[in-house]
N, C-alpha and C. Protein backbone atom coordinates (compact mmCIF):
# COMPACT_ATOMS: atom_id res chain seq x y z
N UNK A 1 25.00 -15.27 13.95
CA UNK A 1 24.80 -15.80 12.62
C UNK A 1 25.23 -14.77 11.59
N UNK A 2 25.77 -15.02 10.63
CA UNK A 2 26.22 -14.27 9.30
C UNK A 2 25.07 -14.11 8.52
N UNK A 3 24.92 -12.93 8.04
CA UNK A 3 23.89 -12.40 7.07
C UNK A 3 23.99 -13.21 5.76
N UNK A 4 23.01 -13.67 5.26
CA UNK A 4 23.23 -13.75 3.38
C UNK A 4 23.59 -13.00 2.49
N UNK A 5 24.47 -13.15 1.51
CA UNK A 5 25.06 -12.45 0.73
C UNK A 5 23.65 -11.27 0.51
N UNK A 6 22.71 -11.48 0.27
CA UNK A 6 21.56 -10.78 -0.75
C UNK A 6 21.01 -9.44 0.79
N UNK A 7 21.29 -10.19 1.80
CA UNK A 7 20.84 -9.32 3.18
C UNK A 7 22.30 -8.16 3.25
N UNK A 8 23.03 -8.53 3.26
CA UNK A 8 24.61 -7.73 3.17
C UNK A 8 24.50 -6.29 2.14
N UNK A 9 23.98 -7.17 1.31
CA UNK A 9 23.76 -6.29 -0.12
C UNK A 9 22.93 -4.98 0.37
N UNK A 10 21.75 -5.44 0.47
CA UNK A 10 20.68 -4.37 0.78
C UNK A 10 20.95 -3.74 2.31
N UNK A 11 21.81 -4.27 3.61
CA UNK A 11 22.64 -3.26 4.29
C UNK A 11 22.97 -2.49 3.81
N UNK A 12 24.37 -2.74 2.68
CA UNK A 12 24.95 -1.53 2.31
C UNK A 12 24.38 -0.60 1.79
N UNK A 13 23.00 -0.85 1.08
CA UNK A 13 21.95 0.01 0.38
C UNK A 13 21.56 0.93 1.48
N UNK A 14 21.19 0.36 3.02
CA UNK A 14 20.22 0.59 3.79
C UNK A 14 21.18 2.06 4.72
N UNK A 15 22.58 1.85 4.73
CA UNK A 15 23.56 2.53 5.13
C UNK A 15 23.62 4.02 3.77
N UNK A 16 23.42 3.16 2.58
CA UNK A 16 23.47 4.72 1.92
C UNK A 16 21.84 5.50 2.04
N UNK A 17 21.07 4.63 2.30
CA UNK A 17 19.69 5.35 2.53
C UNK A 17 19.80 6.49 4.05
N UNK A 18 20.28 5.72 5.03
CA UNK A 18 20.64 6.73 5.92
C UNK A 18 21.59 8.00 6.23
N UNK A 19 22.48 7.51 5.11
CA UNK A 19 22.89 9.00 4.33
C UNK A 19 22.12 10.07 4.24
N UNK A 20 21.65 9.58 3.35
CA UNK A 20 20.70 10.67 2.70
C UNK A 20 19.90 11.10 3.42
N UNK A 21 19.21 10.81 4.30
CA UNK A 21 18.06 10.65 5.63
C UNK A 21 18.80 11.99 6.55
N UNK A 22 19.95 11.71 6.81
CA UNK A 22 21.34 12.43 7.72
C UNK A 22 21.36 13.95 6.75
N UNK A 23 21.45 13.63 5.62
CA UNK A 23 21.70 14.92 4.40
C UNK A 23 20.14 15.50 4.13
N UNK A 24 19.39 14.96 4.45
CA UNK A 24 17.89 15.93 4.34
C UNK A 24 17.88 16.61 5.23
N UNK A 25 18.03 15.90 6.14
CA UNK A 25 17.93 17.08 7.71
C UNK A 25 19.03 17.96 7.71
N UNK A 26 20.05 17.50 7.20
CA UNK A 26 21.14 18.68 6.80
C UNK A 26 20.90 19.73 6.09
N UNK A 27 20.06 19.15 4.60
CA UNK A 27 19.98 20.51 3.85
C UNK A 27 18.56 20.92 4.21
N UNK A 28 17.77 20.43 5.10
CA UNK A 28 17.02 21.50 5.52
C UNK A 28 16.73 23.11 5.45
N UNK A 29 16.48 23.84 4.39
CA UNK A 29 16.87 25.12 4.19
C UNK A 29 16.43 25.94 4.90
N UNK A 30 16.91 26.91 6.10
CA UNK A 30 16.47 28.28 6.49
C UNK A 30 16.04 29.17 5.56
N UNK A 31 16.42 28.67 4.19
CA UNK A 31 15.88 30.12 3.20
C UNK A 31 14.99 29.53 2.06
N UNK A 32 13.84 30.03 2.54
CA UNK A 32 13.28 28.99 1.77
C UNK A 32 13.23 29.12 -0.01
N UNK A 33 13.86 29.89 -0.09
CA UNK A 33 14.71 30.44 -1.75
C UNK A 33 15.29 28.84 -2.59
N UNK A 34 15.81 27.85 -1.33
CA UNK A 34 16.70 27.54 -1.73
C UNK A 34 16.03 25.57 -1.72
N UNK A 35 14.44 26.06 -1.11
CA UNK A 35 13.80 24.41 -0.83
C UNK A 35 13.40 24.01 -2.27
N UNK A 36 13.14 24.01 -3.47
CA UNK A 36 13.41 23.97 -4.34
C UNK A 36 14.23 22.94 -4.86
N UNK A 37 15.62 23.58 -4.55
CA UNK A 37 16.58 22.30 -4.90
C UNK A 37 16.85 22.10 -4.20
N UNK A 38 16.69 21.74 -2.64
CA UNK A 38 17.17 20.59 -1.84
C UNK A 38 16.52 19.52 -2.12
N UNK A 39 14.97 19.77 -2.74
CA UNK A 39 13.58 18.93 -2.78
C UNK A 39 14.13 17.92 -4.14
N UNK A 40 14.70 18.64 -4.86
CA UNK A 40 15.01 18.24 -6.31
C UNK A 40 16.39 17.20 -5.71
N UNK A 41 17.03 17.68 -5.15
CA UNK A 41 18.21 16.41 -4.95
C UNK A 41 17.62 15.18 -3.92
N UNK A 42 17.04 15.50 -3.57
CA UNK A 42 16.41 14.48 -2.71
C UNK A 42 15.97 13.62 -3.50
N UNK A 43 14.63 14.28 -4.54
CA UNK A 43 14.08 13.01 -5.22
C UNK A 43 15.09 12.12 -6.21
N UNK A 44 16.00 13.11 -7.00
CA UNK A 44 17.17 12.56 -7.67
C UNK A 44 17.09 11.73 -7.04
N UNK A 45 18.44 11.59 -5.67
CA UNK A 45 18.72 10.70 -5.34
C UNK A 45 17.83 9.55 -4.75
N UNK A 46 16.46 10.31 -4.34
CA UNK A 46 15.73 8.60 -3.93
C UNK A 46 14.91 7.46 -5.34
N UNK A 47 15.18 8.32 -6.62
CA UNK A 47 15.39 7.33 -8.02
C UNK A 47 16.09 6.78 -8.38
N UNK A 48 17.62 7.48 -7.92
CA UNK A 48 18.78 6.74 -8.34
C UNK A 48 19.28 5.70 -7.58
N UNK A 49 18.94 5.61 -6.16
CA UNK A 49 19.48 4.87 -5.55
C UNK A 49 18.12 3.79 -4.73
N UNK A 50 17.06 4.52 -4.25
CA UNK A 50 15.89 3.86 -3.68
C UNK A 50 15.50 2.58 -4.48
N UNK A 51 14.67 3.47 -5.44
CA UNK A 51 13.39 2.56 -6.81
C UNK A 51 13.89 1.34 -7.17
N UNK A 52 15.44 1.49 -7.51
CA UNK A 52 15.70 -0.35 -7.38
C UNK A 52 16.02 -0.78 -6.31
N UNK A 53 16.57 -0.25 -5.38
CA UNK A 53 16.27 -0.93 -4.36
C UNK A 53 15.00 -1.97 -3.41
N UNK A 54 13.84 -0.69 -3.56
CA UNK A 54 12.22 -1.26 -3.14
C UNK A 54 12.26 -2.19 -4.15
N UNK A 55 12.56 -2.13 -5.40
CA UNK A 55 12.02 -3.33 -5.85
C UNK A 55 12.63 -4.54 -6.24
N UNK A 56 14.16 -4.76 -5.71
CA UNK A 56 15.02 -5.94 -5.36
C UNK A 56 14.06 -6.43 -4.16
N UNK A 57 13.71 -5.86 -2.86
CA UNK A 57 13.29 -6.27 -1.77
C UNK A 57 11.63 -6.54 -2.39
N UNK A 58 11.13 -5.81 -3.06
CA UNK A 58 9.61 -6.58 -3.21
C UNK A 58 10.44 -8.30 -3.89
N UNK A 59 10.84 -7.76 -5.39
CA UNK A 59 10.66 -9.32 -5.71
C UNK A 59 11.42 -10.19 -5.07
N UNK A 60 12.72 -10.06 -3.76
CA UNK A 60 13.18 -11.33 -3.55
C UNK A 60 12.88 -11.69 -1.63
N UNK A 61 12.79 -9.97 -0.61
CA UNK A 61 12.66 -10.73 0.38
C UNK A 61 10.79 -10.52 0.71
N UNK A 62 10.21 -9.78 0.34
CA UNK A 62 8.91 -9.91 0.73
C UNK A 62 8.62 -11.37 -0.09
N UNK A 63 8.67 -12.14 -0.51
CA UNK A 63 8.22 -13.61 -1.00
C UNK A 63 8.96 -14.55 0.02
N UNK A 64 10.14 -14.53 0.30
CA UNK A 64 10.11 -15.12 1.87
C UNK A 64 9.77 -14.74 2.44
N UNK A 65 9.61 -13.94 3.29
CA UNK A 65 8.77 -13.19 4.69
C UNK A 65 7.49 -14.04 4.12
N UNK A 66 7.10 -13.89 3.23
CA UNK A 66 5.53 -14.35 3.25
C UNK A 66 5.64 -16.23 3.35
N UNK A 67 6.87 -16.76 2.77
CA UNK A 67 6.93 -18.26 2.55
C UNK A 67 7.10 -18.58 4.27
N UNK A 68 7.51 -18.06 4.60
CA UNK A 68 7.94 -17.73 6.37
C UNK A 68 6.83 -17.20 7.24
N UNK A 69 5.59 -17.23 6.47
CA UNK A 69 4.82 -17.10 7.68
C UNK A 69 4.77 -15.39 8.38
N UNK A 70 5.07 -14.53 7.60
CA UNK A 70 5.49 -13.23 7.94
C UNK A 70 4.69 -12.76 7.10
N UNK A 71 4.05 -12.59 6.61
CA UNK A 71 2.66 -11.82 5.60
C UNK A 71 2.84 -10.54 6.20
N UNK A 72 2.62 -10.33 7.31
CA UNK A 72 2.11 -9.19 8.37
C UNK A 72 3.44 -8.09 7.92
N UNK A 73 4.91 -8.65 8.07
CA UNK A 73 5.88 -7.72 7.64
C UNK A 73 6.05 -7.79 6.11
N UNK A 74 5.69 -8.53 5.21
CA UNK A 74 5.35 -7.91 3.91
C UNK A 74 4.51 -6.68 3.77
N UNK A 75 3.48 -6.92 4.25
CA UNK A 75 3.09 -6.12 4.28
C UNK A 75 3.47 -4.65 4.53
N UNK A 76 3.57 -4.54 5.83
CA UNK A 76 4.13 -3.12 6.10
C UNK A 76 5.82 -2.98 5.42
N UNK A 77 6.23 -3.39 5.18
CA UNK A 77 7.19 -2.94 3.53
C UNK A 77 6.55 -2.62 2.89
N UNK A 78 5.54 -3.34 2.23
CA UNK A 78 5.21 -2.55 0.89
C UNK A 78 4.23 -1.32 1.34
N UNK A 79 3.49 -1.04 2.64
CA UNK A 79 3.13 0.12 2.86
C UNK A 79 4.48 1.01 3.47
N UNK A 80 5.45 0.57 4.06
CA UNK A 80 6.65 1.80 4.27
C UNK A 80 7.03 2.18 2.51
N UNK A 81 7.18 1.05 1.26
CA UNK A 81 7.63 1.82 0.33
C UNK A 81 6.55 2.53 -0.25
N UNK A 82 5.39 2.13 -0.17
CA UNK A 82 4.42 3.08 -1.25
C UNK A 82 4.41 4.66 -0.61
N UNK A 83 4.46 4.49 0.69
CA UNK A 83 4.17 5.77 1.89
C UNK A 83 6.05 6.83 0.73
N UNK A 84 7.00 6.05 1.10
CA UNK A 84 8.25 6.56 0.73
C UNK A 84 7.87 6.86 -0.79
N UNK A 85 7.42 6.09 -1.70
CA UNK A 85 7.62 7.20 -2.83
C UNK A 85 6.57 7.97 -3.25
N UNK A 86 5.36 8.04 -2.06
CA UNK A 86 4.63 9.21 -2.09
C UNK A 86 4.84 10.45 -1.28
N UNK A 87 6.10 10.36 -0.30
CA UNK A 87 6.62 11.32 -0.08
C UNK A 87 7.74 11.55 -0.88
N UNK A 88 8.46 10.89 -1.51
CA UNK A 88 9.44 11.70 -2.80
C UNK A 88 8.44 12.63 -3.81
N UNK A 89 7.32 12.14 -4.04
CA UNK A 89 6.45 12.34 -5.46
C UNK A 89 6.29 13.71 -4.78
N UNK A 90 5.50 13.90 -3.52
CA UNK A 90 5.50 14.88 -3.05
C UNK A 90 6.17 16.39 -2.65
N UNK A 91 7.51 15.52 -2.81
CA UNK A 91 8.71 17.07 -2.66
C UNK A 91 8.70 17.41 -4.25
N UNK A 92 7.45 17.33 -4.98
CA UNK A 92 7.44 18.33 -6.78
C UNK A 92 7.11 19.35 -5.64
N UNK A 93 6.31 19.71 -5.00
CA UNK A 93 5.68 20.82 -4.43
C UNK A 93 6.57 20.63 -3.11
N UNK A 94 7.57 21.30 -2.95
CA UNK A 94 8.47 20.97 -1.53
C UNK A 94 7.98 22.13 -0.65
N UNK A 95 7.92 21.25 0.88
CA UNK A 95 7.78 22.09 2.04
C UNK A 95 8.55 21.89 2.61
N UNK A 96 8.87 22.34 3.80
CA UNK A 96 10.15 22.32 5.06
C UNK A 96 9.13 20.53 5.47
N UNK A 97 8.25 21.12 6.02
CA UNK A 97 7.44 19.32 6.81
C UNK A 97 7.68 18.42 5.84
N UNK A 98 7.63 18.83 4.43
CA UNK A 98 7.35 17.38 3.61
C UNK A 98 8.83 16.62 3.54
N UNK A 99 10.36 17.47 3.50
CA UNK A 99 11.16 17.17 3.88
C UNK A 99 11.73 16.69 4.62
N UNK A 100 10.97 17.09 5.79
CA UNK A 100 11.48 16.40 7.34
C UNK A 100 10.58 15.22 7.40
N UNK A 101 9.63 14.95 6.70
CA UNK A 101 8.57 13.85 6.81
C UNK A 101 9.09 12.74 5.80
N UNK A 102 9.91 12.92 5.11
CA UNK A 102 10.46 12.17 3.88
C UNK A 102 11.57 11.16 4.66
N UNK A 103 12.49 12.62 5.37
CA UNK A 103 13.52 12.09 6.10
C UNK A 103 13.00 11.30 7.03
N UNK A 104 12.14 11.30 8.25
CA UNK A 104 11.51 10.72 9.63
C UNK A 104 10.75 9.24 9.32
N UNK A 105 10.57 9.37 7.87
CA UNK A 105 9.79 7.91 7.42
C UNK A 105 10.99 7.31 6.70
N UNK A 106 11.76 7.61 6.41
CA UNK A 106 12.81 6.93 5.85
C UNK A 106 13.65 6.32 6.53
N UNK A 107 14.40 7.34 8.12
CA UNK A 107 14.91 6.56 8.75
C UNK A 107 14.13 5.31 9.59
N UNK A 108 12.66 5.22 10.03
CA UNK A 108 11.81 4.64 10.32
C UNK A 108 11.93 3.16 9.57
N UNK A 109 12.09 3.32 8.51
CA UNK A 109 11.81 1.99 7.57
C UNK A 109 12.87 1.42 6.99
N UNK A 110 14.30 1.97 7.17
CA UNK A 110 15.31 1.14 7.50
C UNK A 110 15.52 0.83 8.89
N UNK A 111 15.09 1.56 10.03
CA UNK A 111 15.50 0.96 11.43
C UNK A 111 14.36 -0.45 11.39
N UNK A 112 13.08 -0.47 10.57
CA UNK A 112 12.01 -1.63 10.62
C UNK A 112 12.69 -2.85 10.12
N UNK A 113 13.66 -2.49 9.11
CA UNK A 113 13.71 -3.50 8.02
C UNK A 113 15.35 -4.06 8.74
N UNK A 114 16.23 -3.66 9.26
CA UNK A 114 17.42 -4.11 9.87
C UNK A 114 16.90 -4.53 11.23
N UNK A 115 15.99 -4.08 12.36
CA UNK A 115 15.82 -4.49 13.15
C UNK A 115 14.99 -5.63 13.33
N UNK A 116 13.78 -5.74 12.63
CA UNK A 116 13.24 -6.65 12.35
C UNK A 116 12.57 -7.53 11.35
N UNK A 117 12.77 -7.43 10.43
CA UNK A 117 12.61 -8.17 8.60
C UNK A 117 13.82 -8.88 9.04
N UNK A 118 14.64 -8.51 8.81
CA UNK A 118 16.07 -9.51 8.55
C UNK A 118 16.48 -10.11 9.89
N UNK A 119 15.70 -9.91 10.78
CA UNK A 119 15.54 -10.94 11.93
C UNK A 119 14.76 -11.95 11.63
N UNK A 120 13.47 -11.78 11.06
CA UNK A 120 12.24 -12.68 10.91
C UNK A 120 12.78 -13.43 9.74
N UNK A 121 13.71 -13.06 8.96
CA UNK A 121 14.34 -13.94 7.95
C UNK A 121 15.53 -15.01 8.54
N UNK A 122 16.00 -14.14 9.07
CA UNK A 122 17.49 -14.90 9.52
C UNK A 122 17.93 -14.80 10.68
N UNK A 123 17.27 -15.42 11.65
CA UNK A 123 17.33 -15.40 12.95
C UNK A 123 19.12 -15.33 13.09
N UNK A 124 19.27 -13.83 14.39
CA UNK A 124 20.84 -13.18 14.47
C UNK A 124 20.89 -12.18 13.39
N UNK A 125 20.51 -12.25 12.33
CA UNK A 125 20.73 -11.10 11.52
C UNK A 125 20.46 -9.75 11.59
N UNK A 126 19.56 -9.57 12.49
CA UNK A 126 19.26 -8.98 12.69
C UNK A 126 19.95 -7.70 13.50
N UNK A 127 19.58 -6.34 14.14
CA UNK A 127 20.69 -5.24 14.58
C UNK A 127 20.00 -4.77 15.82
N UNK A 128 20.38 -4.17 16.47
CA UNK A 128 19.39 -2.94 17.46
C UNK A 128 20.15 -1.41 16.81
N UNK A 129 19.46 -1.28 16.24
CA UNK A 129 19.45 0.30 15.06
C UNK A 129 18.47 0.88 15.92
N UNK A 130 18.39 2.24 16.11
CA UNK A 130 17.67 2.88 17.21
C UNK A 130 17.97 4.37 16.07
N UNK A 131 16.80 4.50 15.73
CA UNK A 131 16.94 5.82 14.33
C UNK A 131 16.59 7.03 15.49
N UNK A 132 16.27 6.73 16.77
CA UNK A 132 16.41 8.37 17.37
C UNK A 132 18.21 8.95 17.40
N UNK A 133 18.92 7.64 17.52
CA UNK A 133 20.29 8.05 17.88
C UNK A 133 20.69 8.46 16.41
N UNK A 134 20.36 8.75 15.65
CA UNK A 134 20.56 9.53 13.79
C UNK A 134 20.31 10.93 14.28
C-alpha cells in the first residue's frame, strides 16, 4: 500500500530526525570543554525542525489513531514527545548521558512511529526500522 501524502511528509521529517540522532552520537564530545555547544546545536535544531513537527502529528495523526480505536498509541506519542522535549529542555545543563539519552529516545520514537503508528493507520505503511542498526 502507498503511504498518504501527510504520512510521506512526516517520513521525510522522521529521516531528518534520524540525522540528527546519527549527529548527537557523533558530536558526542571527548572534551568536555566543548559539551556546551554540542548541547546548544542540538536543542537549536530540535526547535527548528522537531516542535512543528510534534505538533503537525498531535493535531492531525493522534486524532485518527484515536478515531481508529488506537487511544493506547496516542498516547504513547504524546508521552514519547513530552519525554523528547524534556530531554531537549534538559541539555540547558548538558551532560555526556543527557545527550546520549536525547539521542536513544529519539531514535526509539521514530522507529515507534514508522514501525507501528503508520501501520495502525494505514495498514502496509508501515516499515521494519530496527534503530539498533543506527
Amino acid at each position: 500500500m502507498t503511504r498518504s501524502p501527510r504520512l510521506i511528509h512526516l517520513s521525510h521529517e522522521h529521516a531528518s530526525a534520524l540525522k540528527l540522532a546519527l549527529a548527537v552520537r557523533a558530536l558526542t564530545p571527548d572534551d568536555p570543554a566543548s559539551l556546551p555547544a554540542v548541547a546548544q546545536r542540538i536543542r537549536d535544531t530540535f526547535e527548528r525542525e522537531l516542535v512543528g513537527h510534534f505538533e503537525e502529528e498531535e493535531k492531525h495523526v493522534l486524532p485518527r489513531l484515536e478515531a481508529a480505536g488506537r487511544a493506547d498509541l496516542a498516547e504513547r506519542t504524546r508521552r514519547d514527545h513530552d519525554r523528547l522535549r524534556e530531554l531537549a529542555a534538559a541539555l540547558a545543563n548538558p551532560s555526556v548521558d543527557a545527550v546520549r539519552a536525547f539521542a536513544a529516545a529519539l531514535t526509539a520514537h521514530v522507529a515507534f512511529e514508522e514501525n507501528i503508528v503508520w501501520e495502525a493507520l494505514e495498514p502496509g505503511a508501515g516499515m521494519s526500522f530496527d534503530p539498533e542498526a543506527i
